[in-house]
C-alpha atoms as a PDB file:
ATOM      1  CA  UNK A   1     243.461  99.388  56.307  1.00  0.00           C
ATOM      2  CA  UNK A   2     244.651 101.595  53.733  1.00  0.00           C
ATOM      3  CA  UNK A   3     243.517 101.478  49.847  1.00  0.00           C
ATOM      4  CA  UNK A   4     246.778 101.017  48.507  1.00  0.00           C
ATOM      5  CA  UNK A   5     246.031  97.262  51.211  1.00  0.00           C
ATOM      6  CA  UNK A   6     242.823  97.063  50.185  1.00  0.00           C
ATOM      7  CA  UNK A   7     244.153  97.100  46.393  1.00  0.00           C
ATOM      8  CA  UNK A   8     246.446  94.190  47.401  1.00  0.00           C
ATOM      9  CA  UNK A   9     244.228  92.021  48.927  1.00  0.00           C
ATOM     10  CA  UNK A  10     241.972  92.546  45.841  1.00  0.00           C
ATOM     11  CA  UNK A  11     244.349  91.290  43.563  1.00  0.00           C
ATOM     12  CA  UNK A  12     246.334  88.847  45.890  1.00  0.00           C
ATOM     13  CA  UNK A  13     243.374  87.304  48.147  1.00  0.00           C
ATOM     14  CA  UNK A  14     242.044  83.764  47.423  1.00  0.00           C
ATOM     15  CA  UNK A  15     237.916  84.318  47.726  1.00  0.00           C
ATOM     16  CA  UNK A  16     234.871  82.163  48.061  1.00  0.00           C
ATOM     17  CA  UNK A  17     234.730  83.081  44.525  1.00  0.00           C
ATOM     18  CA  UNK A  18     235.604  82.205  40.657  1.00  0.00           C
ATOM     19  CA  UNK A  19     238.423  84.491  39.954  1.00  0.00           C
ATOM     20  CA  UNK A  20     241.942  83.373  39.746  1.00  0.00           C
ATOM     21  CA  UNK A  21     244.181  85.910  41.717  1.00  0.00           C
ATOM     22  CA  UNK A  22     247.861  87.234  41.045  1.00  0.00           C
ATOM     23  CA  UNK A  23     250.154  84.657  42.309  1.00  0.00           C
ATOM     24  CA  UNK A  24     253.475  86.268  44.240  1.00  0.00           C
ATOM     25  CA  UNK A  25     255.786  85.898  41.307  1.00  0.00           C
ATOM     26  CA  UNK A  26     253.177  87.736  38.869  1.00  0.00           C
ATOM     27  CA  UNK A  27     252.016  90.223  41.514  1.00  0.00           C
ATOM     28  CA  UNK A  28     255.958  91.466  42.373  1.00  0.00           C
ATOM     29  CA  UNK A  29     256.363  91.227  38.631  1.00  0.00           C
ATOM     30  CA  UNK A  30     253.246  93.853  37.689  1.00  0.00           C
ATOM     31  CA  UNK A  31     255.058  95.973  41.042  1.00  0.00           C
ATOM     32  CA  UNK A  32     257.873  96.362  39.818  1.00  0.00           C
ATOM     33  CA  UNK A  33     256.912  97.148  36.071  1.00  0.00           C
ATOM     34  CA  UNK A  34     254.388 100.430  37.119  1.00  0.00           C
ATOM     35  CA  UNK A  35     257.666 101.699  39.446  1.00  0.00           C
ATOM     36  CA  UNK A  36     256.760 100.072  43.035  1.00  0.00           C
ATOM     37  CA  UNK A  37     253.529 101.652  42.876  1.00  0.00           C
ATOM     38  CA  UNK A  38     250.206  99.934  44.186  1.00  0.00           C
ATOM     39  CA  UNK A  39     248.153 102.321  42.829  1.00  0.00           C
ATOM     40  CA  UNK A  40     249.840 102.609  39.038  1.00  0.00           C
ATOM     41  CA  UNK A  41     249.350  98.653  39.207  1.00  0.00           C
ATOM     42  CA  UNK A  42     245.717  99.195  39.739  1.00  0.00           C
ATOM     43  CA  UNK A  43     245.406 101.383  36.864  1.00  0.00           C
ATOM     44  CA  UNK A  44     247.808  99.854  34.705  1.00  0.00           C
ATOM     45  CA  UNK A  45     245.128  98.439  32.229  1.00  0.00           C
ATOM     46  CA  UNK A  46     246.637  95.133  32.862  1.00  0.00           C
ATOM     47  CA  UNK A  47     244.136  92.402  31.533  1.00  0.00           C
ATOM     48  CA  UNK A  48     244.442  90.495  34.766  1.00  0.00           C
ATOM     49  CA  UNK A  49     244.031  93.149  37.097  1.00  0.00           C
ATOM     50  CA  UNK A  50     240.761  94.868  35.205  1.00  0.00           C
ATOM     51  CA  UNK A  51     239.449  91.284  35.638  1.00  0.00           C
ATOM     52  CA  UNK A  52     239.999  91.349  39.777  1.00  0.00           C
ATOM     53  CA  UNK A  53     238.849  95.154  40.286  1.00  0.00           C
ATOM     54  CA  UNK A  54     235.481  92.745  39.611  1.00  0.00           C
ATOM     55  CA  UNK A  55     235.868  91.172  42.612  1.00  0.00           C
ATOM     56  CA  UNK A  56     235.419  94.001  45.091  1.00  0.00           C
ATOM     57  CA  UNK A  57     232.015  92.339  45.976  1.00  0.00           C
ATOM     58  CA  UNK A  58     233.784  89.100  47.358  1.00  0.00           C
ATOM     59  CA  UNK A  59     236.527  91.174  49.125  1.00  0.00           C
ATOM     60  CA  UNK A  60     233.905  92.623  51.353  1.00  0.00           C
ATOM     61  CA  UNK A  61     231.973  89.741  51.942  1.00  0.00           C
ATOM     62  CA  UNK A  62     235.294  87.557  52.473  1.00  0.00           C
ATOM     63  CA  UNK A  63     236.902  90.224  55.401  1.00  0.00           C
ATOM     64  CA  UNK A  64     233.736  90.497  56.842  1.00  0.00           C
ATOM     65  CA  UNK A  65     233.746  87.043  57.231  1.00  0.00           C
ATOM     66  CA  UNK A  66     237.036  86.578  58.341  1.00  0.00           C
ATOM     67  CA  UNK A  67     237.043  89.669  60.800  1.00  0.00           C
ATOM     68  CA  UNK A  68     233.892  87.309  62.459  1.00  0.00           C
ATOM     69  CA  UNK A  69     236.419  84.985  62.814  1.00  0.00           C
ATOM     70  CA  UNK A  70     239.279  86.686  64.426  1.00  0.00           C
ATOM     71  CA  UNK A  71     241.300  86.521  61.681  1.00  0.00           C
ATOM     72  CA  UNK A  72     243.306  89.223  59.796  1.00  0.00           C
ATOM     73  CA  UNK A  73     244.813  90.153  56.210  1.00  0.00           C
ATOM     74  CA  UNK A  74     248.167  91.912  56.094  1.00  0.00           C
ATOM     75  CA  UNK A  75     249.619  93.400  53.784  1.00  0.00           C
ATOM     76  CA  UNK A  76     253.338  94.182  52.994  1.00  0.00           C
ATOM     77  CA  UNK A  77     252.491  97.839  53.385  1.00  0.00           C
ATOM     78  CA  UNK A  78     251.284  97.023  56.498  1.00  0.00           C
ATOM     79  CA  UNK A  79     253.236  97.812  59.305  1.00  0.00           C
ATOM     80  CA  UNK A  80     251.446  94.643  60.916  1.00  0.00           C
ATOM     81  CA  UNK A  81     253.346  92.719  58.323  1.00  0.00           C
ATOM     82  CA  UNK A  82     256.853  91.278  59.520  1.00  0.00           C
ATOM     83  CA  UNK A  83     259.304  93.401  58.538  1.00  0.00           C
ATOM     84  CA  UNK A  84     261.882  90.301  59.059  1.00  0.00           C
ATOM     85  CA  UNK A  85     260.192  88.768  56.037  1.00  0.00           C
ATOM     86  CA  UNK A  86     260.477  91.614  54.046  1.00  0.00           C
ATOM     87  CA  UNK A  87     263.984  92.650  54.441  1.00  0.00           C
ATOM     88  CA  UNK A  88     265.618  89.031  53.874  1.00  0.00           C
ATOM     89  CA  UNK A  89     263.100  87.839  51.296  1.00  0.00           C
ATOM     90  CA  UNK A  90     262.331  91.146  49.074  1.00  0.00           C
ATOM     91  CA  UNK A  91     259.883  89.338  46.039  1.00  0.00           C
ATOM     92  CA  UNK A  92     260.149  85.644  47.364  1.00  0.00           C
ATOM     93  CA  UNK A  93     257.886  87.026  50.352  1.00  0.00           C
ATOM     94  CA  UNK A  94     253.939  87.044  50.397  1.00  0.00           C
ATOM     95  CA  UNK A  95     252.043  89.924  48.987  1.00  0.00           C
ATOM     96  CA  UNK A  96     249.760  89.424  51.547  1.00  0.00           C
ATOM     97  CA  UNK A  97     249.357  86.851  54.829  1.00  0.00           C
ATOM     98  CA  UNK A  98     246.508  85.462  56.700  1.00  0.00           C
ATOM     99  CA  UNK A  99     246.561  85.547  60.609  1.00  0.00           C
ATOM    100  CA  UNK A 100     245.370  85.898  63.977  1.00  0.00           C
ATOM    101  CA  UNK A 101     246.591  85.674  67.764  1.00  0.00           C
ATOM    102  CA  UNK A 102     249.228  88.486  69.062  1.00  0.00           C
ATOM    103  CA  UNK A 103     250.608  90.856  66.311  1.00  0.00           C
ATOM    104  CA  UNK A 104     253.108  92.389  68.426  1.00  0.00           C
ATOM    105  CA  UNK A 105     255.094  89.444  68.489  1.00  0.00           C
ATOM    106  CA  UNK A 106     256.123  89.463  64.804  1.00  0.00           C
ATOM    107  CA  UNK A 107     259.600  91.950  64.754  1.00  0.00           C
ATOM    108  CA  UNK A 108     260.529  90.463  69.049  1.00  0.00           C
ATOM    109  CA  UNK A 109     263.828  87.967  68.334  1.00  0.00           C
ATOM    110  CA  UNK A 110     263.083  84.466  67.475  1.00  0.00           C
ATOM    111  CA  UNK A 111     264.685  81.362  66.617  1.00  0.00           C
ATOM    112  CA  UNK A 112     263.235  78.847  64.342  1.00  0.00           C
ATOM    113  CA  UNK A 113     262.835  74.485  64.679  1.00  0.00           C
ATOM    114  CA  UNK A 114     262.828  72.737  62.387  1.00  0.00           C
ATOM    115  CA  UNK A 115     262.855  68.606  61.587  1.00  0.00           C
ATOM    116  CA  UNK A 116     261.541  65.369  60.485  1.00  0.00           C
ATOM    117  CA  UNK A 117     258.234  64.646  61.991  1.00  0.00           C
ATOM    118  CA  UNK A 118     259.089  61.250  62.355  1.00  0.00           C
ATOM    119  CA  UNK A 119     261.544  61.757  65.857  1.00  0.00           C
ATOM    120  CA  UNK A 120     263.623  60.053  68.493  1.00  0.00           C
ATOM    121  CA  UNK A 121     263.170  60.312  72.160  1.00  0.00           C
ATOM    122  CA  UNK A 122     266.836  62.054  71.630  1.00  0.00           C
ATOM    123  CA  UNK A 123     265.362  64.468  68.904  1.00  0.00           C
ATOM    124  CA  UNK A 124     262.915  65.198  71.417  1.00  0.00           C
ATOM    125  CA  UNK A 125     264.868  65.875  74.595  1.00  0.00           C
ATOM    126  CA  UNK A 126     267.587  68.330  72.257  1.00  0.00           C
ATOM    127  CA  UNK A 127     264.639  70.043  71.290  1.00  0.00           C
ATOM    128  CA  UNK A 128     263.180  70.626  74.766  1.00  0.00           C
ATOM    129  CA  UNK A 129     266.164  71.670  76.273  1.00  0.00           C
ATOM    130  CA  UNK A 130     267.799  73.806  73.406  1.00  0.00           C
ATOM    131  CA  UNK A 131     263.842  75.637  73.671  1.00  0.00           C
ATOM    132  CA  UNK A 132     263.689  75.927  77.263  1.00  0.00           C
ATOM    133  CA  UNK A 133     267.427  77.893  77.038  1.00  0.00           C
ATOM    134  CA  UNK A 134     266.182  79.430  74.076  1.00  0.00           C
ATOM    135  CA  UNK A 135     263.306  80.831  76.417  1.00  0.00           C
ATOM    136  CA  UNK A 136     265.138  81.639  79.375  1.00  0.00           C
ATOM    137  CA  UNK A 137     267.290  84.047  77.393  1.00  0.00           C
ATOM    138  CA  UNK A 138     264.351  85.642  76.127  1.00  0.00           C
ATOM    139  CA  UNK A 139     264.001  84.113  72.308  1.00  0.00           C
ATOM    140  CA  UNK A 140     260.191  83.242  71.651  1.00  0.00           C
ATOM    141  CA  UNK A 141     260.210  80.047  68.996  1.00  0.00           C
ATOM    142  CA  UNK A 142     259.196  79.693  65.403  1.00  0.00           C
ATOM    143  CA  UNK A 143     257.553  77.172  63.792  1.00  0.00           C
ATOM    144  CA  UNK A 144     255.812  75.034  60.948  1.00  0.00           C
ATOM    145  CA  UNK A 145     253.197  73.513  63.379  1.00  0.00           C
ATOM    146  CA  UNK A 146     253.844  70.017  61.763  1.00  0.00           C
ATOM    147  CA  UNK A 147     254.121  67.015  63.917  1.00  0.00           C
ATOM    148  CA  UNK A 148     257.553  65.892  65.599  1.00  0.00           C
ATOM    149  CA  UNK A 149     259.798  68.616  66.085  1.00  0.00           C
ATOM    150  CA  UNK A 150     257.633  71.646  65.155  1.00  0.00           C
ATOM    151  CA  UNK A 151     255.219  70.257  67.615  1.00  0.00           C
ATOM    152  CA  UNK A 152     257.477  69.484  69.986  1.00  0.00           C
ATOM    153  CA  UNK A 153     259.272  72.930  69.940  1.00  0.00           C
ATOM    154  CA  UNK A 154     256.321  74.831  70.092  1.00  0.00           C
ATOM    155  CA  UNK A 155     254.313  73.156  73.493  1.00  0.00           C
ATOM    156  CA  UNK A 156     258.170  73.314  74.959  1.00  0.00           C
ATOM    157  CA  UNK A 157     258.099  77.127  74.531  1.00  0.00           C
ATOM    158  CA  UNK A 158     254.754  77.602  75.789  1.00  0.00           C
ATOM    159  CA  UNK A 159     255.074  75.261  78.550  1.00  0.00           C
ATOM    160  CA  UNK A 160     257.907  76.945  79.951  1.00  0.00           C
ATOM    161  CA  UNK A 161     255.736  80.478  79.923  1.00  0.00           C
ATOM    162  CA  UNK A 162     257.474  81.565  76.432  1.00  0.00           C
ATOM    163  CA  UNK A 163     255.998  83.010  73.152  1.00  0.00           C
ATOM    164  CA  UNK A 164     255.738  81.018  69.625  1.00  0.00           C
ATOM    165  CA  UNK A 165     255.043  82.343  66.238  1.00  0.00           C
ATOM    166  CA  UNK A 166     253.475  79.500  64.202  1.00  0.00           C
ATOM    167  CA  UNK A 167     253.916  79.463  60.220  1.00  0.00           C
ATOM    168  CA  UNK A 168     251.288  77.416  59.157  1.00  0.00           C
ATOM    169  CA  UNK A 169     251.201  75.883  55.090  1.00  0.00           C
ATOM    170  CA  UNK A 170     247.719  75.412  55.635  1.00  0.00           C
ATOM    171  CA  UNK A 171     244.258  76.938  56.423  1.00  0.00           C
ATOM    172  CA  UNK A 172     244.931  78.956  60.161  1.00  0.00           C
ATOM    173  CA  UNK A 173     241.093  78.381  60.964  1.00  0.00           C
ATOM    174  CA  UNK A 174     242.052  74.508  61.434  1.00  0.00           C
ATOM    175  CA  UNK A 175     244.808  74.864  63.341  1.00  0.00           C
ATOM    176  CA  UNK A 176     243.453  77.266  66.003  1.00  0.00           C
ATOM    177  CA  UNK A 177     240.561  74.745  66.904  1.00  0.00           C
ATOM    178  CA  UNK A 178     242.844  73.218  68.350  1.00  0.00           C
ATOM    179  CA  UNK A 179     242.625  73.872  72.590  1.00  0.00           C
ATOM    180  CA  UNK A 180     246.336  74.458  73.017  1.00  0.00           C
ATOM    181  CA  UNK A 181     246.120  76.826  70.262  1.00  0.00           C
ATOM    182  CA  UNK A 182     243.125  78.787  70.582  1.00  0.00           C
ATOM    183  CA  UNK A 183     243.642  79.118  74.780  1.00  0.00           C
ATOM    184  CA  UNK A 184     247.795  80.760  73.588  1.00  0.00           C
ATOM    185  CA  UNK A 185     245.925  83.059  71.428  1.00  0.00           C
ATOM    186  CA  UNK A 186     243.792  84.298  73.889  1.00  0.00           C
ATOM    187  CA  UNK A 187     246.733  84.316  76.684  1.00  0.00           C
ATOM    188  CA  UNK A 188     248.206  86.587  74.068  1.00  0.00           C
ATOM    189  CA  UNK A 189     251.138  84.054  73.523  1.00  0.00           C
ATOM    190  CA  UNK A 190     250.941  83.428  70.224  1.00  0.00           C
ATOM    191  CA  UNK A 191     250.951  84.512  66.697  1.00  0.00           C
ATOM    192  CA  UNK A 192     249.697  82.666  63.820  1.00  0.00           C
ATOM    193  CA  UNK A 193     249.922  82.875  60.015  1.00  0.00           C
ATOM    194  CA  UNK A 194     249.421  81.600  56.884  1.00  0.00           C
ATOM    195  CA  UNK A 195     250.313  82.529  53.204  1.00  0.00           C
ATOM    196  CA  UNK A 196     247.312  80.352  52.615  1.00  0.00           C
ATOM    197  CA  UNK A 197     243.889  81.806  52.500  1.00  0.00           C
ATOM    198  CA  UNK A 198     241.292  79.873  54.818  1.00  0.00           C
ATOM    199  CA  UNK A 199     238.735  80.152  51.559  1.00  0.00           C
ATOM    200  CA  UNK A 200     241.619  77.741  49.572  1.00  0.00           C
ATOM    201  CA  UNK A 201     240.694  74.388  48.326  1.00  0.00           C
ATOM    202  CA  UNK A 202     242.893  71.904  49.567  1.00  0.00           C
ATOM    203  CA  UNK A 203     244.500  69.341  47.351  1.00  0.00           C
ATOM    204  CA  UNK A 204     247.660  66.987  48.322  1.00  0.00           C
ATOM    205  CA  UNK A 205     250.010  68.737  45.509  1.00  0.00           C
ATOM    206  CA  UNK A 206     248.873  72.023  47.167  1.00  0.00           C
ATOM    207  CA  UNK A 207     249.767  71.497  50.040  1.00  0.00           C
ATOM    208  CA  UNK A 208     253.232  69.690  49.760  1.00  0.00           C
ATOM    209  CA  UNK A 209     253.324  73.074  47.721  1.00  0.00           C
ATOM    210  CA  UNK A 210     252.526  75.474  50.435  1.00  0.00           C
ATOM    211  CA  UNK A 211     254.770  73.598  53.029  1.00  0.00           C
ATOM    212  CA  UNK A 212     257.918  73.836  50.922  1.00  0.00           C
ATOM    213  CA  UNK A 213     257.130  77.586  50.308  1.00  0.00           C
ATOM    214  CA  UNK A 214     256.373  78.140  54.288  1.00  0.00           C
ATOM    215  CA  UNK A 215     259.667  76.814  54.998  1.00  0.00           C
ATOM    216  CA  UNK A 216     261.442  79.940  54.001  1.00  0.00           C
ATOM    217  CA  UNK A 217     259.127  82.176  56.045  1.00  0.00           C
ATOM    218  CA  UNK A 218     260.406  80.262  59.118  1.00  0.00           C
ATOM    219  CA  UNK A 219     263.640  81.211  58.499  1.00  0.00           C
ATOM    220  CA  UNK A 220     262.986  85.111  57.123  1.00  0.00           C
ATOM    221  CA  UNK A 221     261.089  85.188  60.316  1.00  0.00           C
ATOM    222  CA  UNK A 222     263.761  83.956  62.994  1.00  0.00           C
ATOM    223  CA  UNK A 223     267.061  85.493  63.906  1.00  0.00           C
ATOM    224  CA  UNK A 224     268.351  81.736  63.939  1.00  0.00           C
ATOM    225  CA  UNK A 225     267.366  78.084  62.733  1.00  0.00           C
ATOM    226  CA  UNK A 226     267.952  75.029  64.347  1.00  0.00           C
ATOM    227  CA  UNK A 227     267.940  71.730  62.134  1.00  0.00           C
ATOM    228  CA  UNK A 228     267.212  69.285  64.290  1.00  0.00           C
ATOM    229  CA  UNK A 229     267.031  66.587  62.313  1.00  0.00           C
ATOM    230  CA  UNK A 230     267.121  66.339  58.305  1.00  0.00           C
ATOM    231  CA  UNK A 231     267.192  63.494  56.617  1.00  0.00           C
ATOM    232  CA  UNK A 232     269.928  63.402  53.444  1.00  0.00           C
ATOM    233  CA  UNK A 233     269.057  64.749  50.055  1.00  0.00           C
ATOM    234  CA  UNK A 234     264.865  64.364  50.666  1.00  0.00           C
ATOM    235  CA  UNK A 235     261.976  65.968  51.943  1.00  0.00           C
ATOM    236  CA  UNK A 236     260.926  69.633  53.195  1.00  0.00           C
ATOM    237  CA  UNK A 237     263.642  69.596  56.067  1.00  0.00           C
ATOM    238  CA  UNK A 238     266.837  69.693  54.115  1.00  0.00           C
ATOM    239  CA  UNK A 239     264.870  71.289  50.972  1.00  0.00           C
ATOM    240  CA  UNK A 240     264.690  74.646  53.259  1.00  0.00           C
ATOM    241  CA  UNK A 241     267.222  74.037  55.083  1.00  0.00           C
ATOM    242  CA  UNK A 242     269.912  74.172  51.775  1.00  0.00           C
ATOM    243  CA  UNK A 243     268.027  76.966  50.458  1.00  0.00           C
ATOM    244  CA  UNK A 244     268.353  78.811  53.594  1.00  0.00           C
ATOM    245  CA  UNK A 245     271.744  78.393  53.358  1.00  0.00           C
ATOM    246  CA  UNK A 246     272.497  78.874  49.714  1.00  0.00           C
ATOM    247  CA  UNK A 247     270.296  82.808  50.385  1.00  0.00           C
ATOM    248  CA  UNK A 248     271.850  83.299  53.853  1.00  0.00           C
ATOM    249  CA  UNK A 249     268.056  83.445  55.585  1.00  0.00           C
ATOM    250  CA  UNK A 250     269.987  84.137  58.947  1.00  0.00           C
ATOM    251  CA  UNK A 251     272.265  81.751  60.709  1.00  0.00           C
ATOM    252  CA  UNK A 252     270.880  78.306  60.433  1.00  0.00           C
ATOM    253  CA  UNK A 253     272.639  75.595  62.811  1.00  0.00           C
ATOM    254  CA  UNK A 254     272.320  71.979  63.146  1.00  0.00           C
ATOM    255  CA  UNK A 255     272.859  69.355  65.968  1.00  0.00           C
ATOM    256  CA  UNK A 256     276.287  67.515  65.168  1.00  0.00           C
ATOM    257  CA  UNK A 257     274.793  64.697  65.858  1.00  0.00           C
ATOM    258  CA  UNK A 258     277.152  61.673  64.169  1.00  0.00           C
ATOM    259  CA  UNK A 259     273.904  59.377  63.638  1.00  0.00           C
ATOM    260  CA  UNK A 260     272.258  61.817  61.463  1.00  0.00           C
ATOM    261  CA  UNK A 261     273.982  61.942  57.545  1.00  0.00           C
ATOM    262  CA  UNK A 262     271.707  64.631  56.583  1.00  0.00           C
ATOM    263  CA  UNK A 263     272.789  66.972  59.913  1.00  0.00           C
ATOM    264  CA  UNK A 264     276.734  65.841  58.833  1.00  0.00           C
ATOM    265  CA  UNK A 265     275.822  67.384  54.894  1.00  0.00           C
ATOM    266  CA  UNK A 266     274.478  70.613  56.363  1.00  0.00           C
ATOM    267  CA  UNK A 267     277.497  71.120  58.394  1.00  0.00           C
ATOM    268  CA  UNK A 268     279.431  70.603  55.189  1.00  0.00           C
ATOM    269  CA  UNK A 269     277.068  73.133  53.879  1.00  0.00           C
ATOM    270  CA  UNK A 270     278.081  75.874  56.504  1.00  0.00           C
ATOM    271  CA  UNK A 271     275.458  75.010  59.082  1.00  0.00           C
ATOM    272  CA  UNK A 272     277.020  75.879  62.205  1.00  0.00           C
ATOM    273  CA  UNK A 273     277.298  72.405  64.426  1.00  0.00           C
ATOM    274  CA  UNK A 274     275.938  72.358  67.746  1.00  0.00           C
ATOM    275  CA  UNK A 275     277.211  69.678  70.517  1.00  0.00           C
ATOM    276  CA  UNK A 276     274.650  67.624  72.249  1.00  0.00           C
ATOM    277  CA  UNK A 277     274.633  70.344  75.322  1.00  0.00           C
ATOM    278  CA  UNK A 278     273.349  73.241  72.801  1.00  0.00           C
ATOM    279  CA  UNK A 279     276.963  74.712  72.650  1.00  0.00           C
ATOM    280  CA  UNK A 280     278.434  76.232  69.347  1.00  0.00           C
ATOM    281  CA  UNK A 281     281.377  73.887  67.941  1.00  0.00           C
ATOM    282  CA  UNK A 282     283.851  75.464  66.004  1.00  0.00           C
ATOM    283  CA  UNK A 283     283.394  75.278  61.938  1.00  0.00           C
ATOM    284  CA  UNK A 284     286.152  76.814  60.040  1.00  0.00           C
ATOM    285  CA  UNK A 285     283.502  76.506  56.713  1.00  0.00           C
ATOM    286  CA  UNK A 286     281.546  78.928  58.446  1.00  0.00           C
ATOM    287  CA  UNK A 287     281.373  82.107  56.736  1.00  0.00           C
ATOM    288  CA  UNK A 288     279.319  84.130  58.853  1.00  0.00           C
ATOM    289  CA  UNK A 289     281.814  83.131  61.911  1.00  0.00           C
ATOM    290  CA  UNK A 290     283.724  85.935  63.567  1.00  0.00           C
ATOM    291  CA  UNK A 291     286.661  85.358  66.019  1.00  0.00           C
ATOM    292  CA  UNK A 292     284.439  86.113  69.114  1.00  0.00           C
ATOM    293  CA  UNK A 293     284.970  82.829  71.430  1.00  0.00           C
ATOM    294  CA  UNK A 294     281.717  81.911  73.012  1.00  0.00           C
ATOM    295  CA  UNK A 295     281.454  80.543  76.273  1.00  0.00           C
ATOM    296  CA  UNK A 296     279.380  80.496  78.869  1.00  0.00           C
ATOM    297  CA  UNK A 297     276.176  79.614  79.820  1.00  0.00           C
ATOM    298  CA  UNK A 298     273.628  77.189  77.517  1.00  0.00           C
ATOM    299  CA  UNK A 299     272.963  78.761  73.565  1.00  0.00           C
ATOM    300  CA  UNK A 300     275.728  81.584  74.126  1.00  0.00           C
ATOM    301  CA  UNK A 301     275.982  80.782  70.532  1.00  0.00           C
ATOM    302  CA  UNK A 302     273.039  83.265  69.900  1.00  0.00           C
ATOM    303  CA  UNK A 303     275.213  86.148  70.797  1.00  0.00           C
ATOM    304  CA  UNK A 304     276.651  85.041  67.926  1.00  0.00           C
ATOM    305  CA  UNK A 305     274.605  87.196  65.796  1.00  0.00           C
ATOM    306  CA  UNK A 306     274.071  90.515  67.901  1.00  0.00           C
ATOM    307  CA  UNK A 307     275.813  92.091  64.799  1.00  0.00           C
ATOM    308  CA  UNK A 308     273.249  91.313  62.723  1.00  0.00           C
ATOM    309  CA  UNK A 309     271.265  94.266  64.430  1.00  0.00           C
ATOM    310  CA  UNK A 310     269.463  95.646  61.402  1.00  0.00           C
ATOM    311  CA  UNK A 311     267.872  92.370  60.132  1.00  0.00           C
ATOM    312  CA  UNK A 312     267.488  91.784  63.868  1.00  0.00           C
ATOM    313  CA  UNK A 313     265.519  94.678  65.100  1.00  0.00           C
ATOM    314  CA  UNK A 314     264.105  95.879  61.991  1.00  0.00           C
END
């Protein structure tokens, strides 16, 4: 880790201690104002930041801690850091992320799930074929690790001897207890982070908080999105799903299916429908449609967006 990192996680990192760190919006803000530079930040005189270069005491103790652990802090100077977050997000990505399992799964193509948590047996077998195609064609799977169709998405891709990245809102050294979890790590099958730090205190607003924020990382982070299921006008499934739209976070499609009002708005929205067997329908709202006719075999429709090459393999 370089200083211009260490720097970062000084003034971004949430500690086992009192200070209050920069949040993103404040941090980009002071970046921007000393000309991109780390370093000018640092020794900008800011009142804030002469009150964190206090902290350098906790930053040791707290990576020492989490290094025990197995976890890691990245920066976006990092090259560890996603570049896919970086290049659609700019300033509404994380200064810094928490994580652990197989880093050199973050830039390989992806394609996000996402949907309510309370499912359908048909939710459920859409998901677990659309993954297992997904798979097959050599996508790995991104997810919010919540229950329903996160869940369900990411033991389909590792069942099927695929790769998830998991985008947790939460504190990763919970999740990875887990046996499912912890044994994919190891197998090198998985990649998990967080924008929150495992030293956060957890409240109910925080964490409705951090789950609406970690819903545009899943879909910086994937070359597409599949909407599952949304329910109309409420919650964190059409919340990130519109906004994904509205900033063009790569192609996000839903399943056109008739029983589901909230699928039927995002269509309206420029989703891009998908019939029950995983095929791209035809949407003449869809403005990132070319005339390329795709046939062929299951999830074609991810051809779709070979042309988005330096999003894609950046």
């Amino acid at each position: 880790m370089d200083k211009d990192s260490e720097k970062v996680i000084l003034l971004c990192g949430v500690f086992n201690d009192s200070y209050k760190p920069l949040t993103r919006a404040a941090f980009w803000k002071l970046y921007h104002q000393n000309n991109d530079s780390v370093d000018e930040v640092f020794n900008s005189g800011d009142k804030t930041v002469e009150e964190l270069k206090k902290r350098s005491g906790s930053l040791a103790f707290a990576l020492e801690k989490l290094y025990e652990r197995g976890f890691r802090i990245v920066t976006f100077l990092d090259d560890e850091y996603p570049k896919r977050l970086k290049a659609r997000l700019g300033d509404m990505c994380p200064p810094i992320l928490y994580t652990c399992g197989n880093s050199e799964l973050r830039n390989k193509k992806t394609v996000g799930y996402v949907g309510a948590r309370n499912i359908e047996d048909c939710d459920v077998k859409f998901t677990q074929e659309r993954v297992k195609e997904n798979i097959a064609d050599g996508f790995g799977i991104v997810t919010g690790g919540a229950k329903g169709i996160d869940d369900i998405a990411l033991k389909s891709a590792l069942s099927n001897d695929g790769f998830a990245i998991l985008f947790l809102p939460d504190n990763i050294s919970i999740k990875v207890r887990e046996p499912i979890i912890h044994q994919n790590i190891l197998d090198g099958k998985l990649l998990v982070y967080s924008h929150v730090s495992p030293f956060a205190t957890k409240s109910r607003n925080s964490f409705v908080a951090a789950a609406m924020e970690r819903n545009k990382y899943i879909y910086a982070m994937s070359n597409a999105t599949v909407v599952v299921h949304a329910d109309y006008n409420k919650g964190g499934t059409w919340a990130g799903a519109t906004e994904a739209l509205k900033h063009k976070w790569g192609y996000v499609y839903t399943w056109d299916n008739k029983k589901y009002i909230g699928n039927q708005k995002l269509i309206e929205r420029n989703a891009v429908p998908l019939s029950d067997d995983g095929q791209r329908i035809s949407n003449e709202k869809d403005d990132c449609n070319s005339d390329q006719e795709l046939s062929g075999k299951q999830l074609s429709l991810f051809d779709y967006f070979n042309n988005d090459r330096k999003v894609m393999q950046g």
